[in-house]
Protein backbone atom coordinates (compact mmCIF):
# COMPACT_ATOMS: atom_id res chain seq x y z
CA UNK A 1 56.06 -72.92 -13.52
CA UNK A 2 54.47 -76.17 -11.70
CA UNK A 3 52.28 -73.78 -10.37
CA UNK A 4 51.05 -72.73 -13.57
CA UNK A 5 50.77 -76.37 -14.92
CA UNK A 6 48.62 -77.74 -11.73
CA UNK A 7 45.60 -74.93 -12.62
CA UNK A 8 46.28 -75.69 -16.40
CA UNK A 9 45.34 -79.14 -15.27
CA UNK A 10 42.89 -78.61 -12.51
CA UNK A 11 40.91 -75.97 -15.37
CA UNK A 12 41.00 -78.98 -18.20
CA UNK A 13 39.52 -81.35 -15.43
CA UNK A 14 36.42 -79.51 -14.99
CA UNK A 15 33.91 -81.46 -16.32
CA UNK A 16 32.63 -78.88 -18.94
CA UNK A 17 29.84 -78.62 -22.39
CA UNK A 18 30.31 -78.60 -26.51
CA UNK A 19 28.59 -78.53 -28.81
CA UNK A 20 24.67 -78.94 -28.96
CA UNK A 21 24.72 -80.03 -25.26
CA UNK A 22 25.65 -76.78 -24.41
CA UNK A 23 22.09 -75.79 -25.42
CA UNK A 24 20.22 -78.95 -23.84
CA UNK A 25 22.29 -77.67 -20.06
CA UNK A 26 20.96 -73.92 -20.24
CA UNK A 27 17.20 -75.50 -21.14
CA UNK A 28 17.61 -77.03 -18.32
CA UNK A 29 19.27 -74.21 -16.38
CA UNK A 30 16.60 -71.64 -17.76
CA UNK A 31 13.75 -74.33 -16.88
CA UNK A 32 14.69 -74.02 -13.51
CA UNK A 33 15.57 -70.05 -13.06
CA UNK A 34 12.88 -68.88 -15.06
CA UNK A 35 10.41 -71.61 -15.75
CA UNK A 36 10.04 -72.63 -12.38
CA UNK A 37 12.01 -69.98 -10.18
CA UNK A 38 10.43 -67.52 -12.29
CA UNK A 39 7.45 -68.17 -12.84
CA UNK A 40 5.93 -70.33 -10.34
CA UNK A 41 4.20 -68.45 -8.41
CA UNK A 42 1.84 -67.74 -10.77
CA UNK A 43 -0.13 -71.43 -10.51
CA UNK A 44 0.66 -71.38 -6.32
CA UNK A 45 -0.84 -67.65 -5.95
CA UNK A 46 -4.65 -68.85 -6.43
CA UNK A 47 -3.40 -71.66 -4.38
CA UNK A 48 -1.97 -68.91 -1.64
CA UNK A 49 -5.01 -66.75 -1.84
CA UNK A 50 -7.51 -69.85 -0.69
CA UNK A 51 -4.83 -71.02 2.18
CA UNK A 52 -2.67 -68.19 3.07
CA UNK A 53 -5.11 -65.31 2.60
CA UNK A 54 -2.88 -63.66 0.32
CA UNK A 55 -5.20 -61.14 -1.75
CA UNK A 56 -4.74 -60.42 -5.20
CA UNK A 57 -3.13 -56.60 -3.96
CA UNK A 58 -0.60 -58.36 -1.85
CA UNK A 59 -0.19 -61.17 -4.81
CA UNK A 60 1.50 -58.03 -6.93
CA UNK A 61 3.46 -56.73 -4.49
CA UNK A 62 5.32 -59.76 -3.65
CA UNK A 63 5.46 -60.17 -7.63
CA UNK A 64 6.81 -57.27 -7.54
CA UNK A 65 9.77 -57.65 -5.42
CA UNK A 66 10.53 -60.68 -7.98
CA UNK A 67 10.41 -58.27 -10.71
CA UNK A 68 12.51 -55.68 -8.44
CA UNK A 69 15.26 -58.35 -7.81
CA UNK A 70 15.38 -59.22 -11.36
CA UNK A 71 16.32 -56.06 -12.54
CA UNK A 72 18.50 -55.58 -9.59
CA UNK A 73 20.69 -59.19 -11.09
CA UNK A 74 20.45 -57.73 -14.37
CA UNK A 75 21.90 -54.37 -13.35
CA UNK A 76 24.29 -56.16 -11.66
CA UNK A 77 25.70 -58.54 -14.21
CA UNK A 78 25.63 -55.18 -16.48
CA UNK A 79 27.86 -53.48 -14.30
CA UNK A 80 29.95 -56.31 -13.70
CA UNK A 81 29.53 -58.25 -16.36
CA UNK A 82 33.11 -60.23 -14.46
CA UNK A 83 31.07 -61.96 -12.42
CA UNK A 84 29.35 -63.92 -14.68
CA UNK A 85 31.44 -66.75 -13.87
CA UNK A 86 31.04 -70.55 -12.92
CA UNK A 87 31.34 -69.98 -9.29
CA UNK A 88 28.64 -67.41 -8.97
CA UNK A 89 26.83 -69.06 -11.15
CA UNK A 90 26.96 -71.92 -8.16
CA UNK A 91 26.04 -68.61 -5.61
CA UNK A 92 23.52 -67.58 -7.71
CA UNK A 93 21.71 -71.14 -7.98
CA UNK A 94 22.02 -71.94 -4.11
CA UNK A 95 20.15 -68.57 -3.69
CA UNK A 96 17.15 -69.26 -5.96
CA UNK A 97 16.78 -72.80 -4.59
CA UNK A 98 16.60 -71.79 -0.86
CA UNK A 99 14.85 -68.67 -1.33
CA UNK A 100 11.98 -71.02 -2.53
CA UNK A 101 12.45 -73.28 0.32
CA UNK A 102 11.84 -70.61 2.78
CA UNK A 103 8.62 -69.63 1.37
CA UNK A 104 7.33 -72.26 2.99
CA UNK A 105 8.46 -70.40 6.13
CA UNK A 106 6.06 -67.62 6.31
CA UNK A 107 2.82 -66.29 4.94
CA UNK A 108 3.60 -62.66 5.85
CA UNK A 109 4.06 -60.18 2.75
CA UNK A 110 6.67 -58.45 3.40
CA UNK A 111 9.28 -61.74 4.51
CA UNK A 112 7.68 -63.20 1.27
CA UNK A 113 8.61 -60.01 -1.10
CA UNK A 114 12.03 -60.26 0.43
CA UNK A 115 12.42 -63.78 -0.36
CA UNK A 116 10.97 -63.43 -4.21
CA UNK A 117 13.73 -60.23 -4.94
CA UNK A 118 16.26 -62.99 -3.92
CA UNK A 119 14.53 -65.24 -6.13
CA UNK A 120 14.52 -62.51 -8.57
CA UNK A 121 17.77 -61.65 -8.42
CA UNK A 122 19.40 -65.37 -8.62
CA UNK A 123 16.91 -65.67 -12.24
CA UNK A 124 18.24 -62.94 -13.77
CA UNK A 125 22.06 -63.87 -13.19
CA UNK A 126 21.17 -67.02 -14.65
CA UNK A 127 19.66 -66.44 -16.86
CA UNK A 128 22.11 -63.64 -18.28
CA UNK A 129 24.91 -66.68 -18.07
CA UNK A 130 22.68 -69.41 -19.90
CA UNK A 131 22.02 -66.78 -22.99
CA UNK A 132 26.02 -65.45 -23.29
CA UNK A 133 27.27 -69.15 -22.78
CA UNK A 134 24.94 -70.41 -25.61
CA UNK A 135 25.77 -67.73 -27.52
CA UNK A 136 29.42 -68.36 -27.21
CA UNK A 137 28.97 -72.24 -28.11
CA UNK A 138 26.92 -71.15 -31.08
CA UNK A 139 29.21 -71.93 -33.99
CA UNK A 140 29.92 -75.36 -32.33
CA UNK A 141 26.14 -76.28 -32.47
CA UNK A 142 24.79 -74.51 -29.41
CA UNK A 143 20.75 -74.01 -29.90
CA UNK A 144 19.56 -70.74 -28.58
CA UNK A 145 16.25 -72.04 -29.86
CA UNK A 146 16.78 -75.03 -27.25
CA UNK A 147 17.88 -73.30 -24.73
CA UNK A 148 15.01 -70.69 -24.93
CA UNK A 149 12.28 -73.27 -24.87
CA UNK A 150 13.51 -74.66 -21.60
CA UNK A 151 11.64 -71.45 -20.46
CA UNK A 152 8.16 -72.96 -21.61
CA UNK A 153 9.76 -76.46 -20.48
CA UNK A 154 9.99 -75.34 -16.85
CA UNK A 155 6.87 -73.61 -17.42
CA UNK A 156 4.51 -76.25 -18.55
CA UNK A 157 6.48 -78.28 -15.34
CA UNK A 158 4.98 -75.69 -12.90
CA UNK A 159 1.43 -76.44 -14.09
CA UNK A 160 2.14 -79.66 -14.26
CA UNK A 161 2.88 -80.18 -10.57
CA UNK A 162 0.70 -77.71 -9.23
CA UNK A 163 -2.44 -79.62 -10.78
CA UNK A 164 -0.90 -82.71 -9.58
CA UNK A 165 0.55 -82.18 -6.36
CA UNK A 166 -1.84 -79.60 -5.22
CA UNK A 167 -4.60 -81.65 -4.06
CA UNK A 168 -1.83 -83.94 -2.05
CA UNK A 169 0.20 -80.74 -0.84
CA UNK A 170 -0.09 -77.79 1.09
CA UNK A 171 1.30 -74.55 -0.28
CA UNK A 172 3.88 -74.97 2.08
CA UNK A 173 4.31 -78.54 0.28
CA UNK A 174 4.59 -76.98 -3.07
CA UNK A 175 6.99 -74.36 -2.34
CA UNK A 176 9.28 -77.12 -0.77
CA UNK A 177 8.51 -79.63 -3.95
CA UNK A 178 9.30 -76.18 -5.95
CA UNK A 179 12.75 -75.99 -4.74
CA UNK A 180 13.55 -79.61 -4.97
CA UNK A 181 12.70 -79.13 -9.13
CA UNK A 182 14.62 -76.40 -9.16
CA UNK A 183 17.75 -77.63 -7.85
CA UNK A 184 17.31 -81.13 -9.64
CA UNK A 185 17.33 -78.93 -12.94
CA UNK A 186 20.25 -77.05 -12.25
CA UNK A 187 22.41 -80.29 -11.82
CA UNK A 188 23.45 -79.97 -15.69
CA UNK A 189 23.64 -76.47 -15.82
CA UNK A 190 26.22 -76.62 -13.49
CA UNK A 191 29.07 -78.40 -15.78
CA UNK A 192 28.25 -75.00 -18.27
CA UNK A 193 31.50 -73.76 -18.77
CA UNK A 194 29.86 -69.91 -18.11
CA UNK A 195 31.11 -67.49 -19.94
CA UNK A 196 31.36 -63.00 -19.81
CA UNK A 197 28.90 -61.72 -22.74
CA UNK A 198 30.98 -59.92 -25.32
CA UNK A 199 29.88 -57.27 -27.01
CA UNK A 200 30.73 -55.71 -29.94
CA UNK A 201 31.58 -52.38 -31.58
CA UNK A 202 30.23 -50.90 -34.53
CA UNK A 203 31.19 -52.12 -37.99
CA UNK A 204 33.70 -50.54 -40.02
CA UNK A 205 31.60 -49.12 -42.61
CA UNK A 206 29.03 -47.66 -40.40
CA UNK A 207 30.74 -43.89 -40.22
CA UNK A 208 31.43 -43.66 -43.42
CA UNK A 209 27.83 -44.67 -44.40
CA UNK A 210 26.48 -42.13 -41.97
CA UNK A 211 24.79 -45.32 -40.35
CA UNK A 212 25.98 -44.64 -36.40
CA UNK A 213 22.89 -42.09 -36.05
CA UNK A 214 20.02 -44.32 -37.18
CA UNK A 215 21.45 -47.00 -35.49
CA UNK A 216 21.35 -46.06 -32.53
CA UNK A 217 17.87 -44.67 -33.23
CA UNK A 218 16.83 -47.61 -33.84
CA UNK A 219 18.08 -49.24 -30.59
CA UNK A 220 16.45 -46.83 -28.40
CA UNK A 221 12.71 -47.38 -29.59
CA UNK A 222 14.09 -51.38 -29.29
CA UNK A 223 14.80 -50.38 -25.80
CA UNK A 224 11.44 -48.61 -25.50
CA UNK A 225 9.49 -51.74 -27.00
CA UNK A 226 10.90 -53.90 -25.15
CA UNK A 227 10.37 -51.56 -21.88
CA UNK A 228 6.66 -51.76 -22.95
CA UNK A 229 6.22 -55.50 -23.63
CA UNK A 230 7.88 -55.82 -19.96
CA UNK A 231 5.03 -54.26 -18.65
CA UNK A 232 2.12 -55.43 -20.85
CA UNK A 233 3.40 -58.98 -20.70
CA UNK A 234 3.95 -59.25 -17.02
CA UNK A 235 0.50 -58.33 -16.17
CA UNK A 236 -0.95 -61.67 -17.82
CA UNK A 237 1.94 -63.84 -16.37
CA UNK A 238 1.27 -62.73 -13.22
CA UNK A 239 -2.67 -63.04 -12.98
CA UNK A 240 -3.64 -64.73 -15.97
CA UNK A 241 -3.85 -68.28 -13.77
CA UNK A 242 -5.69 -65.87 -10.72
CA UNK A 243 -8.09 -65.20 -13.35
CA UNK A 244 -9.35 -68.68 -14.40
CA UNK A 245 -9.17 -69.02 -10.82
CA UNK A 246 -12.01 -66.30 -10.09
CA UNK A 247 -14.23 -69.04 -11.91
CA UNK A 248 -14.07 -71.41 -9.56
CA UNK A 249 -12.13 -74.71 -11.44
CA UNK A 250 -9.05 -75.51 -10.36
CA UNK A 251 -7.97 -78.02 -12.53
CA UNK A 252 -8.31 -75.27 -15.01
CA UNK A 253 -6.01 -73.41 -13.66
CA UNK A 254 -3.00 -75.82 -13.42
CA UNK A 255 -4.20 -76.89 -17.27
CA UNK A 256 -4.30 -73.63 -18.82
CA UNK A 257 -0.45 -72.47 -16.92
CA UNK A 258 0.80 -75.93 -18.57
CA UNK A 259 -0.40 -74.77 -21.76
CA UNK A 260 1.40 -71.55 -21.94
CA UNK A 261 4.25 -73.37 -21.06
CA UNK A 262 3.61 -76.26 -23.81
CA UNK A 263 2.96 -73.17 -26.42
CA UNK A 264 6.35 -71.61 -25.29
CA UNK A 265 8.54 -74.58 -26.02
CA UNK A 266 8.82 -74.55 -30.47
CA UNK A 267 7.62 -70.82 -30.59
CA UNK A 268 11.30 -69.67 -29.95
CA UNK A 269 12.55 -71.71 -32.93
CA UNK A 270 9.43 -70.93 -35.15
CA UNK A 271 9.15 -67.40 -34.85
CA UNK A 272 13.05 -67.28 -35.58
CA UNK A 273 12.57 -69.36 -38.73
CA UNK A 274 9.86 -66.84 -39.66
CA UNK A 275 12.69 -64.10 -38.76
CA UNK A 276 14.97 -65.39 -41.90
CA UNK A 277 11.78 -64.87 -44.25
CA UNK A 278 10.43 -61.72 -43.01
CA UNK A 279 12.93 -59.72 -41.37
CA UNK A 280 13.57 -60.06 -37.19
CA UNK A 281 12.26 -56.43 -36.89
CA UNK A 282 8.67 -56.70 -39.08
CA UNK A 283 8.40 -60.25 -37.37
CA UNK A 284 9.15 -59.16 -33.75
CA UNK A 285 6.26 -56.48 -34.27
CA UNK A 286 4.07 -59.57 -35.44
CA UNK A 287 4.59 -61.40 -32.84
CA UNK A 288 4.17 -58.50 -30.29
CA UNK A 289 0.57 -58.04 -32.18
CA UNK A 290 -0.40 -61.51 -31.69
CA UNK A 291 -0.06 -60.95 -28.12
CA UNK A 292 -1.67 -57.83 -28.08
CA UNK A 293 -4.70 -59.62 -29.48
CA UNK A 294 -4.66 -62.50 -27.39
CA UNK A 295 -4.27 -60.26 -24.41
CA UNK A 296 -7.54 -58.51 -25.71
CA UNK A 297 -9.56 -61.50 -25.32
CA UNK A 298 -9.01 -61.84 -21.92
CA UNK A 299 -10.41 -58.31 -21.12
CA UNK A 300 -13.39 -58.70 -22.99
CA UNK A 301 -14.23 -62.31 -21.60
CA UNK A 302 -13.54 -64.01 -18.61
CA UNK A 303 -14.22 -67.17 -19.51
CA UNK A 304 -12.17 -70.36 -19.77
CA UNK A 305 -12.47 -70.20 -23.93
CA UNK A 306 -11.15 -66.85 -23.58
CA UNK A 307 -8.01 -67.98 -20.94
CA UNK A 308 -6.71 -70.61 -22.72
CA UNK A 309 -6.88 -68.02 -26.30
CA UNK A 310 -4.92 -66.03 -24.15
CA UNK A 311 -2.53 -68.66 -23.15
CA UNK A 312 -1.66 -70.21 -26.46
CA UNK A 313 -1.09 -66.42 -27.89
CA UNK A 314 0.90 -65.48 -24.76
CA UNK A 315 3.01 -68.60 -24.09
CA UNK A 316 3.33 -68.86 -28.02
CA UNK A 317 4.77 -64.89 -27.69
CA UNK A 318 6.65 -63.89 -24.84
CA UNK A 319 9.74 -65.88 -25.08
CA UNK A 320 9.92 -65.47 -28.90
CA UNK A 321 9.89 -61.57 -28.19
CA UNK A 322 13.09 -62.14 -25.84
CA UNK A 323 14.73 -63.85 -28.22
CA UNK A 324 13.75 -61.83 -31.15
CA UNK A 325 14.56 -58.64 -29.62
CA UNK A 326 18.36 -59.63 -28.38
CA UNK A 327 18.49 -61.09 -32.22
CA UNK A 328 17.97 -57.43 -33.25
CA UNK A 329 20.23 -55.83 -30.69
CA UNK A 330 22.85 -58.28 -31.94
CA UNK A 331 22.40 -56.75 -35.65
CA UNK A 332 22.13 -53.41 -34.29
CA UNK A 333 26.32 -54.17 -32.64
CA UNK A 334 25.16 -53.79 -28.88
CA UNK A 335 27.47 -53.76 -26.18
CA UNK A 336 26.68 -56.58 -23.71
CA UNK A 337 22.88 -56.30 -25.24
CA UNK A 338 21.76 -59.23 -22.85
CA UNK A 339 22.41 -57.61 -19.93
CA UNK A 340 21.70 -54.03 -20.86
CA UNK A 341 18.24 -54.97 -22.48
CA UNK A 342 17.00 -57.40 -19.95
CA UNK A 343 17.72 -54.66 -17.36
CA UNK A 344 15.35 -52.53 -19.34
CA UNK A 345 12.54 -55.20 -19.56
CA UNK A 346 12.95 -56.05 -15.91
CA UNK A 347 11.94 -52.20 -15.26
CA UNK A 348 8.55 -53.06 -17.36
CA UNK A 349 7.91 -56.01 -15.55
CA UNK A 350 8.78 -53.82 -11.74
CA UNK A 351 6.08 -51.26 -13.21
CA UNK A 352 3.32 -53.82 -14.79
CA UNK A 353 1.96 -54.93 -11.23
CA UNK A 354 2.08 -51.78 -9.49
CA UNK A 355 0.09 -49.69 -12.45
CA UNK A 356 -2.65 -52.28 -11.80
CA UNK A 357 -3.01 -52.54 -8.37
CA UNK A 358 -5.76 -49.67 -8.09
CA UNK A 359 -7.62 -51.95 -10.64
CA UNK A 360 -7.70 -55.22 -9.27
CA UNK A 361 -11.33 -55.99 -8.22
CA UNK A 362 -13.24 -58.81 -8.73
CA UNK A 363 -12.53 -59.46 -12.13
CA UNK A 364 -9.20 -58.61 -13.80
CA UNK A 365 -10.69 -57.31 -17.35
CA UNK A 366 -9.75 -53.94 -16.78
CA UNK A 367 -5.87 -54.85 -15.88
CA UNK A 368 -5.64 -57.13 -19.20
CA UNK A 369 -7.08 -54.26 -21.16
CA UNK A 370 -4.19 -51.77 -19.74
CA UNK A 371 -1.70 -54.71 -20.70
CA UNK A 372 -3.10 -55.14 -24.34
CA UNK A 373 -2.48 -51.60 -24.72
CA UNK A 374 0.77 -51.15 -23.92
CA UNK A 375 2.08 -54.76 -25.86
CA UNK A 376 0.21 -53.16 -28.88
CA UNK A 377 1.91 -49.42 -27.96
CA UNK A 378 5.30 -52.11 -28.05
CA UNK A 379 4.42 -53.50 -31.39
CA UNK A 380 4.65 -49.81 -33.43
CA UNK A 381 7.79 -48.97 -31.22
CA UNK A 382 9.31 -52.31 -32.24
CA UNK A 383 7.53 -51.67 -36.08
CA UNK A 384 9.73 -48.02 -35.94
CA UNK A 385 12.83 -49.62 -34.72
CA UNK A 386 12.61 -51.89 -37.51
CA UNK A 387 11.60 -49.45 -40.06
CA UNK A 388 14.63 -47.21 -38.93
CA UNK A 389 17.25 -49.90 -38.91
CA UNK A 390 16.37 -50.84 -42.29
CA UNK A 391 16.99 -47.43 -43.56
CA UNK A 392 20.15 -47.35 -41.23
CA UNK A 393 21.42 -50.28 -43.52
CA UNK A 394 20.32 -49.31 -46.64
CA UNK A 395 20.09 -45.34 -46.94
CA UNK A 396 17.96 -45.10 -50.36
CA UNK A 397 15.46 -47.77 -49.04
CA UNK A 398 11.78 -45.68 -50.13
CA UNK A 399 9.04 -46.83 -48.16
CA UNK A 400 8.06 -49.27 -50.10
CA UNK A 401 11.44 -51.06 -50.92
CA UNK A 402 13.08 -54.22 -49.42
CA UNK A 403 16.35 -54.26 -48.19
CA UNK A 404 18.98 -54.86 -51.00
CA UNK A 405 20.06 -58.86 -50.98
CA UNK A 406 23.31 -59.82 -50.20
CA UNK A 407 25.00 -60.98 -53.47
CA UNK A 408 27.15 -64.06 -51.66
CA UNK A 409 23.44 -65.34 -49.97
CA UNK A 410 20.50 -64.15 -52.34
CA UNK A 411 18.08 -66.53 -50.36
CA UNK A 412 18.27 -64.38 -46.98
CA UNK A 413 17.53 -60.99 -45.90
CA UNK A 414 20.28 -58.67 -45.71
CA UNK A 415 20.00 -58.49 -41.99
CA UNK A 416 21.08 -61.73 -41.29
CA UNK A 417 23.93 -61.58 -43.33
CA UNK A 418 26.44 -62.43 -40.23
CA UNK A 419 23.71 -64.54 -38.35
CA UNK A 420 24.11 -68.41 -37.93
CA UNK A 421 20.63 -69.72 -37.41
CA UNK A 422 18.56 -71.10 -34.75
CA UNK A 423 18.25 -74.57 -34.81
């Protein structure tokens, strides 16, 4: 009995997160996994090529074991969904930082892959526990929109640096500076009281509507949208920055990064407030065809006008697609949907590099022109999905029709009848 009492104790001591700084800890948590962890070898990989000889070929393989290691932490946390706990949350964090910190070790490709799956991995278990925390805290004022934009915050950090530090700093340096952000930004993710995604099962009424079908139509070309925009996108994250780079200005480089990351931080909340008008489903294809365009410019021109079109149409995209798509699982009643989904975009993001590789050249037009493709082949997937989960919910819907209002909130689409909004 005082056995039980001392961890009753001991688990209320833990110094733990309400409320809307529940949202403000992931930010920073996601800032650093993602954000920096992430993503920050985009802005160092021009820096890399110049002082490491690491070629653009080599840059997407050891991208690529980033991108393998992320899907392996998301395949993980599916499986065992347990161990999203506080205490390998700690493991997971102590991983990313060092794995950065031994970058600096080594220039050769394949010790740097190995170190960027770790990397990978750590970012994907962290950011699966940020996302089902938040979601957990949302009806006590947790932000998803908050937490999300910590991605563009850690982002627009990386550029930041790079185009400060970089002239100081070798890329040794910056990898060691890299880790030192990192862990500094997980501090107050750490008092996060983590917590196991839940998933849910199917409403009541779905059988007897005949709804169970559609439904999970409509999940699978989610799945196969968001399998596509893990390819397309990951193309431009990874070699958007090596492409300003092929013109010779270096500040550019750094400045354009920063603004994807600047464009990043609201678009998560905006795009969601444009989700309550429109629909999540018409307005994640919108969004997914706004980066499709954007991507476009980049192939056509490769100049700095056409980079930084590209970054304020990316940056202001890919993070709103993440959290527009797990919006729309959530309608659609998935089970653990941020692990089983993020798994699937982490197998897009594995296959993005490696289907341009043969392409890379002296110019990068032709990869951005694959990538535009394939976000605008995830646009129409995510357009169907939409399309089909409408008619899922309301069986008589004609093509033209809207989906019938919910008496008790008239001002809202029906699909967000049991959604509390981003705020």
């Amino acid at each position: 009995m005082q056995d039980m009492t001392d961890r009753t104790v001991t688990r209320s001591r833990r110094p733990t997160l309400r409320g809307p700084s529940v949202g403000a800890a992931a930010a920073a948590g996601l800032a650093a996994a993602m954000g920096i962890g992430r993503f920050v070898f985009t802005p160092l990989l021009p820096i890399m090529t110049g002082s490491a000889g690491i070629t653009a070929g080599a840059g997407a393989v050891i991208a690529t074991g980033n991108y393998a290691g992320y899907l392996t932490g998301a395949l993980l946390l599916a499986r065992r969904p347990q161990w999203n706990v506080r205490s390998m949350f700690l493991v997971w964090s102590v991983l990313l930082v060092a794995s950065e910190a031994a970058m600096a070790a080594t220039a050769q490709v394949a010790i740097l892959t190995g170190l960027r799956f770790i990397a990978g991995t750590a970012s994907a278990a962290i950011f699966i526990a940020c996302a089902a925390t938040v979601a957990h805290h949302r009806n006590e004022g947790a932000s998803p929109g908050i937490a999300f934009a910590g991605v563009g915050a850690g982002i627009a950090v990386t550029g930041i640096y790079t185009l400060l530090a970089a002239p100081h700093l070798s890329w040794q340096g910056l990898w060691l500076g890299s880790a030192i952000l990192t862990a500094l930004l997980l501090i107050p993710a750490l008092l996060l009281d983590i917590r196991t995604e839940t998933g849910r099962t199917g409403r009541a009424d779905d059988t007897e509507h005949g709804a169970e079908a559609p439904s999970r139509r409509a999940l699978r070309l989610l799945s196969a949208s968001y399998f596509a925009e893990g390819v397309g996108y990951i193309i431009v994250g990874t070699f958007l920055v090596a492409a300003v780079a092929g013109n010779g200005s270096s500040s550019a480089e750094a400045l354009v990064w920063t603004l994807v990351g600047l464009c990043a931080m609201p678009a998560t909340v905006a795009w969601h407030r444009m989700a309550h008008i429109f629909g999540t489903g018409p307005t994640l294809a919108a969004a997914l065809g706004l980066q499709a365009a954007g991507t476009a410019v980049a192939a056509v021109s490769g100049s700095i006008a056409a980079a930084v079109v590209t970054a304020v149409t990316f940056g202001a995209t890919f993070m709103a697609v993440v959290v527009l798509t797990l919006d729309f699982a959530h309608q659609l009643h998935a089970t653990r949907a941020a692990a089983v989904l993020t798994a699937t975009y982490a197998v897009g993001q594995v296959t993005g590099p490696l289907i341009v590789i043969p392409v890379l050249g002296t110019d990068f037009a032709t990869a951005f022109t694959i990538a535009a493709m394939i976000i605008a082949l995830s646009a129409i997937l995510a357009l169907a999905a939409s399309r089909t989960h409408r008619h899922c919910n309301d069986p008589g819907a004609g093509p033209g029709s809207r989906p019938r209002a919910d008496p008790q909130h008239p001002a809202q689409p029906a699909d967000f009848r049991s959604r509390t909004p981003l705020r």
